[in-house]
Protein backbone atom coordinates (compact mmCIF):
# COMPACT_ATOMS: atom_id res chain seq x y z
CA UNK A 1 0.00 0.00 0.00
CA UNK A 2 1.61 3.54 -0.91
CA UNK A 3 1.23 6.98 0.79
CA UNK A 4 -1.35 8.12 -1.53
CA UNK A 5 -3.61 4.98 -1.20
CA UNK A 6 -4.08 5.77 2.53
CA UNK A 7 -6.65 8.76 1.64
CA UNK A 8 -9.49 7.08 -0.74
CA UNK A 9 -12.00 10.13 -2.20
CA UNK A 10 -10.52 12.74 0.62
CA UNK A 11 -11.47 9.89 3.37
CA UNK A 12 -8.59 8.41 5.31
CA UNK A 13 -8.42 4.35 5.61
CA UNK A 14 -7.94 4.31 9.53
CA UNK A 15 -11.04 3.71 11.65
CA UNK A 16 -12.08 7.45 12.61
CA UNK A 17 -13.64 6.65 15.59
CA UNK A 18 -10.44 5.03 16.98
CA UNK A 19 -8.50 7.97 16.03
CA UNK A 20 -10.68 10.25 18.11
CA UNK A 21 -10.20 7.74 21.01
CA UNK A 22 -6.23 8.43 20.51
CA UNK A 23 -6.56 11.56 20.10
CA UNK A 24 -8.53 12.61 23.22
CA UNK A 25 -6.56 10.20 25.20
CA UNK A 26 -3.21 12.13 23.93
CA UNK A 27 -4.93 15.52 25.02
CA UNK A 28 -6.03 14.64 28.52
CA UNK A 29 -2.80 12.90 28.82
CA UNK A 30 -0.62 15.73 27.43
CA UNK A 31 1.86 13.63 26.63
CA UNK A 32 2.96 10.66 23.86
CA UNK A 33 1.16 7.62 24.42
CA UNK A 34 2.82 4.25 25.24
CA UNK A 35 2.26 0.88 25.49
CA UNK A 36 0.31 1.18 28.81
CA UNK A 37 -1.76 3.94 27.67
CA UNK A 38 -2.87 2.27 24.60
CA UNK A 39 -3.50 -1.00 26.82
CA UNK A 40 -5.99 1.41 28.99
CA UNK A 41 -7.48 2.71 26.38
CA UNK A 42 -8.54 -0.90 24.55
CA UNK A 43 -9.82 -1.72 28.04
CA UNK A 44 -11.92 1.78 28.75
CA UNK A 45 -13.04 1.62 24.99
CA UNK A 46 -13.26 -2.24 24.38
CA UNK A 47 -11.08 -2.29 21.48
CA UNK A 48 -8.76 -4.71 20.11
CA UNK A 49 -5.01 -3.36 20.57
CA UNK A 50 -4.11 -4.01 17.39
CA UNK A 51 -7.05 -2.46 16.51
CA UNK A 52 -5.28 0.61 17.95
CA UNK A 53 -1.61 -0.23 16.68
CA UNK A 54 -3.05 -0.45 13.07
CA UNK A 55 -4.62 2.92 13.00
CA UNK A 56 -1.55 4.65 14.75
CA UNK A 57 0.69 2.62 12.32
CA UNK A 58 -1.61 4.08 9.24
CA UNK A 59 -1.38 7.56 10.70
CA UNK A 60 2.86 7.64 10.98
CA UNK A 61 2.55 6.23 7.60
CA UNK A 62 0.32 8.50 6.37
CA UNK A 63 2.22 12.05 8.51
CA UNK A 64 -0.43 12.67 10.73
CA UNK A 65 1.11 10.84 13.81
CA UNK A 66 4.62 9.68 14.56
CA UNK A 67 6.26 6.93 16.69
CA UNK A 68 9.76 7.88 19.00
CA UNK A 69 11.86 6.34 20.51
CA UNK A 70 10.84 6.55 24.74
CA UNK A 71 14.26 7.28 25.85
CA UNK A 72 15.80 9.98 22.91
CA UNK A 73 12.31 11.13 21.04
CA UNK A 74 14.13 10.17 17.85
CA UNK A 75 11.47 10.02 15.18
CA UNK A 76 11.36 5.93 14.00
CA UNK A 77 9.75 5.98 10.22
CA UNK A 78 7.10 3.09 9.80
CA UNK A 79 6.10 1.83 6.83
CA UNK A 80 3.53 -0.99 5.13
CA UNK A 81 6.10 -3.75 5.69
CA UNK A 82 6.38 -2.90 9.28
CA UNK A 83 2.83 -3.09 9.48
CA UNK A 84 2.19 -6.39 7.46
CA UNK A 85 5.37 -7.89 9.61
CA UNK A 86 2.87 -6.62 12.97
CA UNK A 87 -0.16 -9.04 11.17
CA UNK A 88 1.69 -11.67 10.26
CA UNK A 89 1.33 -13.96 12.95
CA UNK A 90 -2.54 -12.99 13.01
CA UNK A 91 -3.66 -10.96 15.70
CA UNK A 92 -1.70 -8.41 17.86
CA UNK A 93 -1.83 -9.32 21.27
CA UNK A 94 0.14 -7.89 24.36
CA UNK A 95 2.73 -9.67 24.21
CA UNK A 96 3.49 -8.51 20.85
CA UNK A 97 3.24 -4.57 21.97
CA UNK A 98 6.85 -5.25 23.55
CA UNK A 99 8.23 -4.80 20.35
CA UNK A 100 7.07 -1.03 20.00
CA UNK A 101 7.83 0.44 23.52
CA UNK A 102 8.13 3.62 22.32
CA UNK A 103 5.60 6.17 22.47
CA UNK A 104 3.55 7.85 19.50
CA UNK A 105 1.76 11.55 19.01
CA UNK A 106 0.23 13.78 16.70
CA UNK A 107 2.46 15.86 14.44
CA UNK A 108 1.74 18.99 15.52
């Protein structure tokens, strides 16, 4: 999937309504969100997690979000490989979260 196939007739392909959640948890928070945040926010919402991980992963790819490193804030790019290689054991669970401890947030 490229860049300019993640917008389809001015609509973006992430779920909307998820994005709000993300976004409204990343305002009262006032900070990136991590792993524990997103966790918190599946629970509150009852969401899958990689329900969550796919729309923030669609969002970095897309420029409207980004992904950091927790400990330097260096910007990590993602792309549709990462994302296919996050799916390809089926569904995300917790355990598979450990691989993306970083933290992600808007691009302001």
């Amino acid at each position: 999937m490229s860049i300019s196939m993640l917008v389809k007739d001015g609509d973006p392909l992430w779920d909307e309504g998820i994005s709000s959640y993300l976004i409204g948890e990343f305002e009262k928070q006032q900070k990136p969100l991590n792993n524990v945040a997103l966790q918190n926010i599946a629970n509150q919402w009852a969401v899958r997690v990689g329900d969550l991980l796919e729309t923030l992963f669609l969002m970095s790819i897309s420029g409207a979000w980004q992904y950091c490193d927790a400990e330097d804030g260096s910007a990590i790019e993602l792309d549709e490989e990462a994302l296919d290689a996050l799916y390809a054991k089926g569904r995300v669970s917790a355990d598979d979260m450990k691989e993306f401890s970083g933290v992600w947030s808007p691009v302001i």
